[in-house]
C-alpha atoms as a PDB file:
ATOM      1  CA  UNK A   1     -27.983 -22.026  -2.925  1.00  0.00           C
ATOM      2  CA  UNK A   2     -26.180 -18.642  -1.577  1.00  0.00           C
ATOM      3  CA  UNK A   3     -26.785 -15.540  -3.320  1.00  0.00           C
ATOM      4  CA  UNK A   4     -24.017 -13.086  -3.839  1.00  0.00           C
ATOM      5  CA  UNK A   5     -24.625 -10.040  -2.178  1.00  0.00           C
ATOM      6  CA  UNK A   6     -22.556  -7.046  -2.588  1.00  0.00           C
ATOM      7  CA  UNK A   7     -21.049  -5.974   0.625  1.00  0.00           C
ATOM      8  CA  UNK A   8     -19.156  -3.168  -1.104  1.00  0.00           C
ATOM      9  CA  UNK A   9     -18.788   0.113   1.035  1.00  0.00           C
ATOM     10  CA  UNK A  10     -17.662   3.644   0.602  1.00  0.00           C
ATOM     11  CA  UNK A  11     -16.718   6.277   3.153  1.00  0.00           C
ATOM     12  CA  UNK A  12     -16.464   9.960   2.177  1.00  0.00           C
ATOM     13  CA  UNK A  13     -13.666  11.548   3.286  1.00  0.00           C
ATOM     14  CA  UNK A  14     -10.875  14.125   1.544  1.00  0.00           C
ATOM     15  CA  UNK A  15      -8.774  14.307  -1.388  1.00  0.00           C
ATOM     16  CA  UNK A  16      -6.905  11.143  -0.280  1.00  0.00           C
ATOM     17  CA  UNK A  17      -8.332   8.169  -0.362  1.00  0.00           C
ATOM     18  CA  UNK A  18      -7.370   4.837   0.223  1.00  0.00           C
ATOM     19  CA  UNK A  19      -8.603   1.211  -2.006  1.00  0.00           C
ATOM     20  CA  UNK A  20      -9.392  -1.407   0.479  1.00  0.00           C
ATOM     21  CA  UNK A  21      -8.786  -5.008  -1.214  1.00  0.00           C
ATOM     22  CA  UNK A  22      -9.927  -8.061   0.487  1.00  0.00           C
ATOM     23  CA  UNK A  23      -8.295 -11.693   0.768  1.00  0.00           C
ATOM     24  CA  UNK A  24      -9.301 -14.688  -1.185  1.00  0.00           C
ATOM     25  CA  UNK A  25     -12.643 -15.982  -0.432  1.00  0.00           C
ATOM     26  CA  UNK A  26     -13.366 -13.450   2.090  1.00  0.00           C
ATOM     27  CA  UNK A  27     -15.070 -10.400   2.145  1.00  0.00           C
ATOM     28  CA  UNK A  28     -15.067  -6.499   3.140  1.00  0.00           C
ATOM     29  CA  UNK A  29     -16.413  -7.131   6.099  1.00  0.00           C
ATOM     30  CA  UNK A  30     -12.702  -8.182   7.123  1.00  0.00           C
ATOM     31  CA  UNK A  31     -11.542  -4.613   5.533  1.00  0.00           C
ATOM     32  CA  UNK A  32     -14.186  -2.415   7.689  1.00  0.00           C
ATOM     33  CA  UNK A  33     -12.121  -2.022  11.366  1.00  0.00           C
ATOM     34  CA  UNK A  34      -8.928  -0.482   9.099  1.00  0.00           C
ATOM     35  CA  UNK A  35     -11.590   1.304   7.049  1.00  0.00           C
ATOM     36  CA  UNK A  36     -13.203   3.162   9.819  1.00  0.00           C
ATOM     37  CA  UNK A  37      -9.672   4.090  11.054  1.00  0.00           C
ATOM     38  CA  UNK A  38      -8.694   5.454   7.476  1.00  0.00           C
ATOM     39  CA  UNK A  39     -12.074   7.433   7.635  1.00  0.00           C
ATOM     40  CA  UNK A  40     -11.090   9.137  11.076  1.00  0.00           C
ATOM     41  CA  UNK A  41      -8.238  10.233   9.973  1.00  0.00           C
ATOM     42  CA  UNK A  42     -10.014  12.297   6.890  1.00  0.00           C
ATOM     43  CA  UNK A  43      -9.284  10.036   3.923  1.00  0.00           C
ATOM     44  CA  UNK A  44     -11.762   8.895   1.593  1.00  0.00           C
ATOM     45  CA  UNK A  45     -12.108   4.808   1.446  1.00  0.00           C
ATOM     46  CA  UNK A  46     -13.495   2.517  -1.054  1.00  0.00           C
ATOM     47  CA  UNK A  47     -13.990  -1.529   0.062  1.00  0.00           C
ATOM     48  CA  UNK A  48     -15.109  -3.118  -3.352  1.00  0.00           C
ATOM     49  CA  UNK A  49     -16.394  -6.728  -3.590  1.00  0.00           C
ATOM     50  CA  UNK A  50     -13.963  -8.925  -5.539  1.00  0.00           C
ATOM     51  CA  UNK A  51     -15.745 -10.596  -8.561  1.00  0.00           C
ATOM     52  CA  UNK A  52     -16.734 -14.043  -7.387  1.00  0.00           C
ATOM     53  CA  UNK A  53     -16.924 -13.154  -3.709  1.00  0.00           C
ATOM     54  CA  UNK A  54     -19.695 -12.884  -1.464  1.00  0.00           C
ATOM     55  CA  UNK A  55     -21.438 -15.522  -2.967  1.00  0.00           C
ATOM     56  CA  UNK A  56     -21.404 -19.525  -3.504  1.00  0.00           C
ATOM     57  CA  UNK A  57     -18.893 -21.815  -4.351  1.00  0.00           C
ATOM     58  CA  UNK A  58     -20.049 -21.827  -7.468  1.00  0.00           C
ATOM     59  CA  UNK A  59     -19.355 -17.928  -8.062  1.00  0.00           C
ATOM     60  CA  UNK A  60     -16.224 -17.881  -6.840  1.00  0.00           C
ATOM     61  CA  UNK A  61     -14.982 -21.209  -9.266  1.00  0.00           C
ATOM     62  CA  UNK A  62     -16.709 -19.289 -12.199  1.00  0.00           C
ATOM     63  CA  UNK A  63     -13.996 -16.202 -12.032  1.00  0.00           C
ATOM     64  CA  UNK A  64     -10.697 -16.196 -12.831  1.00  0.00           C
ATOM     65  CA  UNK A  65      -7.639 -13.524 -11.724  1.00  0.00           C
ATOM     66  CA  UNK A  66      -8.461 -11.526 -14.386  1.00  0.00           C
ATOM     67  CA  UNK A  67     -12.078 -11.165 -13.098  1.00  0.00           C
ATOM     68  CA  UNK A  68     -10.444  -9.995  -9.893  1.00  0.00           C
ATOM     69  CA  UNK A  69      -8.189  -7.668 -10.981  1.00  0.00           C
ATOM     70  CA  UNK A  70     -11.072  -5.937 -13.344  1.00  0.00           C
ATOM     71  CA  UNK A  71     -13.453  -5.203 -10.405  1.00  0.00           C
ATOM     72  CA  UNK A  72     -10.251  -4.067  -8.478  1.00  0.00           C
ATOM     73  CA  UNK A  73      -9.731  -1.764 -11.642  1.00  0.00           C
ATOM     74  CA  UNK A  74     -13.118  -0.219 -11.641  1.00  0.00           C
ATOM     75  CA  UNK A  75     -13.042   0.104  -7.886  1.00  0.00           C
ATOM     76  CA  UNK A  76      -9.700   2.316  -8.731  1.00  0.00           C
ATOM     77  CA  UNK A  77     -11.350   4.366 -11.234  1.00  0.00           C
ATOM     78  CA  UNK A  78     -14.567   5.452  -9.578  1.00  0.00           C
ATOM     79  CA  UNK A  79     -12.130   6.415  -6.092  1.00  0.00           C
ATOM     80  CA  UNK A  80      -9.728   8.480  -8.456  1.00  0.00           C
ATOM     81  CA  UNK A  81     -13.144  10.470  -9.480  1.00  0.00           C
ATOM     82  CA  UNK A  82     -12.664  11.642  -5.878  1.00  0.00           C
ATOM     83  CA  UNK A  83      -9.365  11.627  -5.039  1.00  0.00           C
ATOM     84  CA  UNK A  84      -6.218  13.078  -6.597  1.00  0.00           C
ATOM     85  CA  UNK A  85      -4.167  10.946  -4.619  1.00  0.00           C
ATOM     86  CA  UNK A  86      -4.803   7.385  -3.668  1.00  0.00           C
ATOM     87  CA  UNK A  87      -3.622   4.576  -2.037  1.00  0.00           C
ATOM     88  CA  UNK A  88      -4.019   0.971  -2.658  1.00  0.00           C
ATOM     89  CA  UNK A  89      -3.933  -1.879  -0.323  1.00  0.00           C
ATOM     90  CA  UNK A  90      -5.037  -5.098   0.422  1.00  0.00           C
ATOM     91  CA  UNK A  91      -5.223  -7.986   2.718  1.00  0.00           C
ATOM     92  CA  UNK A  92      -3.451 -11.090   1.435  1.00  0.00           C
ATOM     93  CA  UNK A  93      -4.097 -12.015  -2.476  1.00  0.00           C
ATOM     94  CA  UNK A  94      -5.975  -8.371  -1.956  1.00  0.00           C
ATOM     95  CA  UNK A  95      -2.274  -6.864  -1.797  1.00  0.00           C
ATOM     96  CA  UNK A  96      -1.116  -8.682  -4.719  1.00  0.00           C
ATOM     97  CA  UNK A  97      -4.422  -7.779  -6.761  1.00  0.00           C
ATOM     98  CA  UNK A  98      -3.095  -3.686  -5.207  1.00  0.00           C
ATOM     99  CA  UNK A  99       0.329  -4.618  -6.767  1.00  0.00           C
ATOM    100  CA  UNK A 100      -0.977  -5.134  -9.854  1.00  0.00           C
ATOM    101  CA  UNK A 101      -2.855  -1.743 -10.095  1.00  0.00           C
ATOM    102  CA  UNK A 102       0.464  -0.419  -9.349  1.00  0.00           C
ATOM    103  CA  UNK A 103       1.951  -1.875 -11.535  1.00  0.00           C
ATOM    104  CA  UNK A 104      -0.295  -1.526 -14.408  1.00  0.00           C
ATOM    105  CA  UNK A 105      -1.235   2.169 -13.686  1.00  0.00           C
ATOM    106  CA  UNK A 106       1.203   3.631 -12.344  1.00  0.00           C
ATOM    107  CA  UNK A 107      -0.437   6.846 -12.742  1.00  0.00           C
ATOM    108  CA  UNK A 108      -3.553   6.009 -10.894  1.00  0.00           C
ATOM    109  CA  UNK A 109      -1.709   4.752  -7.905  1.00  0.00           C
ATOM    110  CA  UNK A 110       0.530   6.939  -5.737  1.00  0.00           C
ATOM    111  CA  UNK A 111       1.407   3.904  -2.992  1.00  0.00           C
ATOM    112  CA  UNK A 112       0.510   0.685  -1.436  1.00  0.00           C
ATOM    113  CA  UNK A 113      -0.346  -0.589   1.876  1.00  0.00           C
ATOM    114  CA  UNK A 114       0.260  -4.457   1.728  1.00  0.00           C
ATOM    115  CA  UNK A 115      -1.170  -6.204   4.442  1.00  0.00           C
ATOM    116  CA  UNK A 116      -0.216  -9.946   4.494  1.00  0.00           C
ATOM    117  CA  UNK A 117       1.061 -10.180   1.549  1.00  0.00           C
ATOM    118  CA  UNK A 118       0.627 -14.107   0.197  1.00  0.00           C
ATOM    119  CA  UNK A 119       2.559 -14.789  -2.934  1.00  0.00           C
ATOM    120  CA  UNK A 120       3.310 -18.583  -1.300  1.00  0.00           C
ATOM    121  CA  UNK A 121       0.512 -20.825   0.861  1.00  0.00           C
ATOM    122  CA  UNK A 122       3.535 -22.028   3.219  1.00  0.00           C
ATOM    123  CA  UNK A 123       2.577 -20.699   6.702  1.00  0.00           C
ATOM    124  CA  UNK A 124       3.037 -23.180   9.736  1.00  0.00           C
ATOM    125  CA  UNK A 125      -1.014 -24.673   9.521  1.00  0.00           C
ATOM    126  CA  UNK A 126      -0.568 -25.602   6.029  1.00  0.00           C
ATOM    127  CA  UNK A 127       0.325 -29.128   5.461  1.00  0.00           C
ATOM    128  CA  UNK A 128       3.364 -29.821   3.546  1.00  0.00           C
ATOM    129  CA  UNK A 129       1.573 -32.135   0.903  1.00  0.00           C
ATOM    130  CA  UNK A 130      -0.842 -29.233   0.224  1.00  0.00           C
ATOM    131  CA  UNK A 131       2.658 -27.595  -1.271  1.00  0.00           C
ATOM    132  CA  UNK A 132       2.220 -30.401  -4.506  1.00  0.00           C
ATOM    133  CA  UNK A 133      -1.046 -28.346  -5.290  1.00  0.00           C
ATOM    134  CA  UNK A 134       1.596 -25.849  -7.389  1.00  0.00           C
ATOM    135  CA  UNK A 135       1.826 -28.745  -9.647  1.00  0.00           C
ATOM    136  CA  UNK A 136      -1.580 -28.191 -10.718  1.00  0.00           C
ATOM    137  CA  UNK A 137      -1.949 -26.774 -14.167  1.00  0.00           C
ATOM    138  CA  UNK A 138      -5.137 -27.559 -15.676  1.00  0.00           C
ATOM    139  CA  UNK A 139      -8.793 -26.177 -13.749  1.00  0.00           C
ATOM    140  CA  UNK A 140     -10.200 -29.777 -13.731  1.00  0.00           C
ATOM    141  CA  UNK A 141      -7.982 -31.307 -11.887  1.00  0.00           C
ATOM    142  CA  UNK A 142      -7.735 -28.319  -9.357  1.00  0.00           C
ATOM    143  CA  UNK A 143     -11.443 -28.801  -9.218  1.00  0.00           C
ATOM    144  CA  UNK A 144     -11.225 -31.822  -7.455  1.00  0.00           C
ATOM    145  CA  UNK A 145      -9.604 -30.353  -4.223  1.00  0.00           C
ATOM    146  CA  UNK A 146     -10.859 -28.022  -1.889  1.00  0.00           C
ATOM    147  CA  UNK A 147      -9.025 -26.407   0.950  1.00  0.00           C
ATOM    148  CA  UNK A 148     -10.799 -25.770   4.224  1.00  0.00           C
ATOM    149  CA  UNK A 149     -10.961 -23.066   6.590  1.00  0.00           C
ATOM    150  CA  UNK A 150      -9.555 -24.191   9.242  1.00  0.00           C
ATOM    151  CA  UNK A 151      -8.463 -23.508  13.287  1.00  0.00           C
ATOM    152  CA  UNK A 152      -6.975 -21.055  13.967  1.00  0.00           C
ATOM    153  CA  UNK A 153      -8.743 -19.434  10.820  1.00  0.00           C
ATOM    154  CA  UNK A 154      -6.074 -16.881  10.720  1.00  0.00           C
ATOM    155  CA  UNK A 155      -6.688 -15.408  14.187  1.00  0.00           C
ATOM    156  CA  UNK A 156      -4.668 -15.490  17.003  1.00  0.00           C
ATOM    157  CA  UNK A 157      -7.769 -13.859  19.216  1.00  0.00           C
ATOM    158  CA  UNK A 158      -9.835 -16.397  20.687  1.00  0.00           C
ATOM    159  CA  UNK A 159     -12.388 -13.871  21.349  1.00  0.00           C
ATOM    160  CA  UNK A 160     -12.302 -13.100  17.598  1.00  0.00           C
ATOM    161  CA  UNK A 161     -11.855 -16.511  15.843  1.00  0.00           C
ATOM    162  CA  UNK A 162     -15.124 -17.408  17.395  1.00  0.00           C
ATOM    163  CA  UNK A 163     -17.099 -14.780  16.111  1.00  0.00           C
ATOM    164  CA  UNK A 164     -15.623 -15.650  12.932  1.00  0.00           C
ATOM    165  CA  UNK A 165     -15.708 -19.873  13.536  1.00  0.00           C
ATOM    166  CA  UNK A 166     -19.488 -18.944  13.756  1.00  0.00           C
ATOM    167  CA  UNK A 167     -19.294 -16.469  10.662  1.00  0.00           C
ATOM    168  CA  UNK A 168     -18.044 -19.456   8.452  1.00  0.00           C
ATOM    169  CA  UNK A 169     -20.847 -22.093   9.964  1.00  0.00           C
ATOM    170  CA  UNK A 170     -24.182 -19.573   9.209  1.00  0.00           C
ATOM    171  CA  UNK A 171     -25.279 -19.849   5.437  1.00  0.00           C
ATOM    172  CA  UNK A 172     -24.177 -15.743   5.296  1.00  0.00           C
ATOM    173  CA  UNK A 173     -21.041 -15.885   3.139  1.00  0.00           C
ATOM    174  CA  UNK A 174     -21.352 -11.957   3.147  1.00  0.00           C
ATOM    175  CA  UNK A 175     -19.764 -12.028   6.898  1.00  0.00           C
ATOM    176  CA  UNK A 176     -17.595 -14.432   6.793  1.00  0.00           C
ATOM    177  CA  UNK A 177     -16.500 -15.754   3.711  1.00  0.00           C
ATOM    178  CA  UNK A 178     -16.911 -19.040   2.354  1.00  0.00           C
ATOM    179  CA  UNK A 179     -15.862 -22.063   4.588  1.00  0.00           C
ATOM    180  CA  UNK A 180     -13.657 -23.224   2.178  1.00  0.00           C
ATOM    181  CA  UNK A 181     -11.387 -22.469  -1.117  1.00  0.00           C
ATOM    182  CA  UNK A 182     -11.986 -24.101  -4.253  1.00  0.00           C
ATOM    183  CA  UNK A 183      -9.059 -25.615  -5.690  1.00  0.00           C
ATOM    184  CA  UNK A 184      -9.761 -23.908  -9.137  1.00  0.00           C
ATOM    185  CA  UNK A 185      -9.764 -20.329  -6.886  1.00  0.00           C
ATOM    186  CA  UNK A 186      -6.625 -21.311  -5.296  1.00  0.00           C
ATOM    187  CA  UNK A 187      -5.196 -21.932  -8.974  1.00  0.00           C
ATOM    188  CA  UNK A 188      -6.264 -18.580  -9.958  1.00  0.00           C
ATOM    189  CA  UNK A 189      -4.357 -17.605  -6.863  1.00  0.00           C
ATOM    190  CA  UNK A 190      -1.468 -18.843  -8.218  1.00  0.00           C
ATOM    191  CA  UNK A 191      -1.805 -17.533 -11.816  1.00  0.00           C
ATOM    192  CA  UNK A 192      -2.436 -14.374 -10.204  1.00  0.00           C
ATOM    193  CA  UNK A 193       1.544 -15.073  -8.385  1.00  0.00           C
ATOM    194  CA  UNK A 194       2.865 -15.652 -11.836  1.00  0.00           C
ATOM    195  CA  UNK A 195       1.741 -12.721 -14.075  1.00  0.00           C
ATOM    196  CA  UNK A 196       2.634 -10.390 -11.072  1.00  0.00           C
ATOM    197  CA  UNK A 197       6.033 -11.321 -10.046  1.00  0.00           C
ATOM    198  CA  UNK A 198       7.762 -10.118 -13.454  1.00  0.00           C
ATOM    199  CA  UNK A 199       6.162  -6.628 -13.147  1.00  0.00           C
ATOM    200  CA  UNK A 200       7.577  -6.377  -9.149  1.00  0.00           C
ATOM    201  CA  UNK A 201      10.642  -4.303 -10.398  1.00  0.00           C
ATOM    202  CA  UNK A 202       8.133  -2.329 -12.061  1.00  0.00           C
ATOM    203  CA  UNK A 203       6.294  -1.002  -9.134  1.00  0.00           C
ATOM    204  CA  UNK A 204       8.313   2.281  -8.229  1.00  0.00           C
ATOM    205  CA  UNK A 205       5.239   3.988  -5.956  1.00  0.00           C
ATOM    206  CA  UNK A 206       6.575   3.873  -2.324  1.00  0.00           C
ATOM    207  CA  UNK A 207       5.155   0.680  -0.333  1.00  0.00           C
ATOM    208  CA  UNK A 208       3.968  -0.075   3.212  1.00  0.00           C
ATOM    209  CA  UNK A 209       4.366  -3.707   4.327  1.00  0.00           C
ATOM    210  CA  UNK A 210       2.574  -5.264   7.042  1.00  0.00           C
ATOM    211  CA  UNK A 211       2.920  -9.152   8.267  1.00  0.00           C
ATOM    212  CA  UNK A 212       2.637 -11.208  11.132  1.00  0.00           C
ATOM    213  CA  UNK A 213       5.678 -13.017  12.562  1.00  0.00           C
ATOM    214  CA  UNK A 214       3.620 -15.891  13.008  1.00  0.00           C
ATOM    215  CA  UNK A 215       1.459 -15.769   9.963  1.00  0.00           C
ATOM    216  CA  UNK A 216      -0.216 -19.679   9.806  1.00  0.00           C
ATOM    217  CA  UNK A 217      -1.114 -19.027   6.217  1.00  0.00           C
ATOM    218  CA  UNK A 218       1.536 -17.200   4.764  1.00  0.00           C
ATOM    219  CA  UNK A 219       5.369 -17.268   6.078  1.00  0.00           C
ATOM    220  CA  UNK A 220       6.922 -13.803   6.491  1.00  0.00           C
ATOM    221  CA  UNK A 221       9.524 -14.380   3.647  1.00  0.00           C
ATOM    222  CA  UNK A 222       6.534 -14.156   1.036  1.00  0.00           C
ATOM    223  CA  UNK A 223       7.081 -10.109   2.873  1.00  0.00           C
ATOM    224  CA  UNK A 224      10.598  -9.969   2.299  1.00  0.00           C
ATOM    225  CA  UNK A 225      10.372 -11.275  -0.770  1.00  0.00           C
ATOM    226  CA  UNK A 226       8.557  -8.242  -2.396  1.00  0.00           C
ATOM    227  CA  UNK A 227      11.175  -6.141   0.158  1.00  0.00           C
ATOM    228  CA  UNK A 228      13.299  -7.228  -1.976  1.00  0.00           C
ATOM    229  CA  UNK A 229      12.162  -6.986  -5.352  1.00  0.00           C
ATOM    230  CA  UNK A 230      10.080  -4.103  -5.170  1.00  0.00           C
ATOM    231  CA  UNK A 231      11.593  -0.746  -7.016  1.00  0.00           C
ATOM    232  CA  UNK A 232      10.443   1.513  -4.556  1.00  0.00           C
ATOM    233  CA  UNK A 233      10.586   2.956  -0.914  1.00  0.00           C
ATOM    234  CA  UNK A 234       9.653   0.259   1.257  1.00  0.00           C
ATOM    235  CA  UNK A 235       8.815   0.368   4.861  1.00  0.00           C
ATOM    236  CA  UNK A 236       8.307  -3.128   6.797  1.00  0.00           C
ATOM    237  CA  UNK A 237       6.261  -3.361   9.818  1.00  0.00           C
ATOM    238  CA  UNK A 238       6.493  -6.688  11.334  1.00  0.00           C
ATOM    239  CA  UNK A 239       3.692  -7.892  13.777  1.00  0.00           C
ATOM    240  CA  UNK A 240       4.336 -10.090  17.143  1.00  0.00           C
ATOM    241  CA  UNK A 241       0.981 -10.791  18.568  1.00  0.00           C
ATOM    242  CA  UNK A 242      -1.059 -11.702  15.110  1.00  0.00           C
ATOM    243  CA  UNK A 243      -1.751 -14.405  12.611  1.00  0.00           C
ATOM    244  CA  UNK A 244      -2.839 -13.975   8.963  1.00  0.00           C
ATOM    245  CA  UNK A 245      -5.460 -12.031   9.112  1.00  0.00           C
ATOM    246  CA  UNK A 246      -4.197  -8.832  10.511  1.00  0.00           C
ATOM    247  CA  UNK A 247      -6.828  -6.583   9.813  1.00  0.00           C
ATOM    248  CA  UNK A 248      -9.273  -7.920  12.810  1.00  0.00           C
ATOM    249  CA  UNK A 249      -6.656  -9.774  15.068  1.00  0.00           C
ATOM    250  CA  UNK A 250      -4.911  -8.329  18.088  1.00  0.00           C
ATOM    251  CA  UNK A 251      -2.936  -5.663  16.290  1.00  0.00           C
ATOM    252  CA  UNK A 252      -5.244  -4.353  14.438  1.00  0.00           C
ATOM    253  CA  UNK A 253      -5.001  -0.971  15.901  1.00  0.00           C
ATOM    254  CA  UNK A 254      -1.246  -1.345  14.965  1.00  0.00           C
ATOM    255  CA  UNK A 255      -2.307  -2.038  11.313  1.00  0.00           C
ATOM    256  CA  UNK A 256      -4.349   1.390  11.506  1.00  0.00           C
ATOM    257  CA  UNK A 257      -1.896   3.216  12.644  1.00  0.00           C
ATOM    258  CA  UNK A 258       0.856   2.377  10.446  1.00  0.00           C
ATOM    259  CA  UNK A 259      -1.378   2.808   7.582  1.00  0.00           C
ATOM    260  CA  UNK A 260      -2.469   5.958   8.705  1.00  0.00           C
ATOM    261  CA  UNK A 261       1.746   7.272   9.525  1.00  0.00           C
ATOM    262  CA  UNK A 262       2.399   5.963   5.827  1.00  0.00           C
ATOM    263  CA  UNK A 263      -0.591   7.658   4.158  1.00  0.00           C
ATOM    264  CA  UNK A 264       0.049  10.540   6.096  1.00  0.00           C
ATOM    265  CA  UNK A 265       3.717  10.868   5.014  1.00  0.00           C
ATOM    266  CA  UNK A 266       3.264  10.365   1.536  1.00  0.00           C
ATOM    267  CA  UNK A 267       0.565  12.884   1.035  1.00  0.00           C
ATOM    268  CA  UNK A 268       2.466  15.395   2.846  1.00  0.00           C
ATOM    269  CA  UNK A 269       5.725  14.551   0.619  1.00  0.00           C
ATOM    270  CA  UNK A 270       3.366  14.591  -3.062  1.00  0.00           C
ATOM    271  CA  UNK A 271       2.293  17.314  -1.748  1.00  0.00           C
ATOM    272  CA  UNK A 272       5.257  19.202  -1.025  1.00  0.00           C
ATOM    273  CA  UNK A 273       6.695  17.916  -4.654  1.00  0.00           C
ATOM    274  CA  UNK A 274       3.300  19.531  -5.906  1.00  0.00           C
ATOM    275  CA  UNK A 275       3.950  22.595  -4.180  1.00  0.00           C
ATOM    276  CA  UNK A 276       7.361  23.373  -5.271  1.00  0.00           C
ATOM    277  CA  UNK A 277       6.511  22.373  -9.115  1.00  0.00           C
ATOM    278  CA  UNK A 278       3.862  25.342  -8.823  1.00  0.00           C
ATOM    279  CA  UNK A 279       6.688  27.781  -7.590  1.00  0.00           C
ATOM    280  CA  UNK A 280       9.483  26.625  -9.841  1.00  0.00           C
ATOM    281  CA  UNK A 281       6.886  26.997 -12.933  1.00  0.00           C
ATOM    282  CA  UNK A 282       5.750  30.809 -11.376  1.00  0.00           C
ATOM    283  CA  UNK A 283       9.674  31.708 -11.067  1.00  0.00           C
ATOM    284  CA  UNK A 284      10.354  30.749 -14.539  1.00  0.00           C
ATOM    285  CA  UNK A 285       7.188  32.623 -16.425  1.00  0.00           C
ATOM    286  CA  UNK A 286       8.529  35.476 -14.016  1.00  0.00           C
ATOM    287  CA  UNK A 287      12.308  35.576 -15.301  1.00  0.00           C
END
């Protein structure tokens, strides 16, 4: 039996800092190349381990969304203890969980960074029957399935998708996630997809978004989708030499950078809106 182990990590930086959310089944580790780029640049980062992550099967079938989205929340509130200004994104169902912190405190979030966004399981390795799985309603009967991790494990790299092909085989589900999704997890997924897409018009905070043209989990119109819908600023980045998991494939470096252009810019412009508050406020006491 596997024993969770928190891989949860925190980099001190400045007044900025930036909520790293991983994807579904995996686990920081995938967050730690875009963390260490965040870091460089002087902003403070927080990589939290997802409830049910980093553990069994067995963990990961015994949360539910709303277990995900609570240790998403405290990760929030102990990185706004250091930060006035912060930043949430995610990798996959990590960037919906960051859309939901926007959403639900909008005060507590100033942006997001969504990286692979996956509202839909329809990239071009996922088999059309495994599209009936929405059907499922009830956890026993998504019990029954499982859905594996399979070539090219969301990496267009070779070099990469072994180290993580060999990740997946070891019993160390702290590296490299579990081998495969539970059904029930995938359901939560899903639940997850339905509570969040009324509140999408709610999310005014300004938005990076991030996907591969060639995602093989998620297709790129689950991206334009939230383009769409979202309230806010939006600027899309879209990828040409990546699959789904963006954050350690080939343009990773491209990830970092965009993240760091769009942090950048928005502290600059909260801070500037901060700025002339003060001197509007000192101009009126004056007169």
């Amino acid at each position: 039996m596997t024993t969770a182990k928190d891989t949860t990590y925190r980099i001190k930086g400045g007044p900025v800092g930036v909520l790293l959310i991983h994807g579904l089944a995996g686990t920081p580790v995938e967050m730690r190349y875009v963390a260490h780029g965040l870091a460089r640049a002087g902003y403070t980062v927080h990589c939290p381990l997802i409830a049910g992550h980093g553990g069994s099967q067995a963990d990961i079938k015994a949360a539910t969304w709303q277990d995900w989205l609570q240790s998403a929340e405290l990760a929030l509130d102990e990185l706004r203890k250091e930060c006035d200004v912060v930043i949430c994104s995610g990798l996959s169902t990590g960037a919906l969980l960051s859309l939901m912190l926007a959403a639900k405190h909008p005060g507590k979030v100033q942006g997001t960074a969504l990286l692979a966004p996956t509202l839909w399981l329809n990239g071009w390795m996922i088999p059309w029957y495994a599209q009936l799985f929405r059907l499922v309603r009830h956890s026993w009967v998504a019990n029954l399935f499982t859905f594996p991790d399979i070539e090219p494990h969301g990496i267009k790299d070779d070099r990469i998708r072994d180290f993580i092909r060999k990740a997946l085989s070891s019993d160390d589900t702290s590296v490299g996630g579990l081998p495969e999704t539970p059904g029930v997890a995938v359901l939560e997924h899903h639940r997850l997809v339905n509570n969040l897409l009324p509140q999408l018009d709610q999310v005014e905070q300004p938005a990076l978004i991030v996907h591969p043209r060639d995602d093989d989990y998620a297709d790129l119109n689950n991206s334009w989708h939230l383009q769409k819908k979202l309230k806010g600023m939006v600027d899309m980045v879209v990828l040409n030499d990546s699959y789904h998991i963006v954050t350690v494939d080939r343009q990773r470096h491209v990830v970092v950078e965009r993240m760091v252009g769009f942090v950048d810019r928005l502290a600059g412009q909260l801070a500037g809106r901060a700025k002339t508050a003060v001197t509007a406020t000192i101009t009126s006491s004056a007169a």
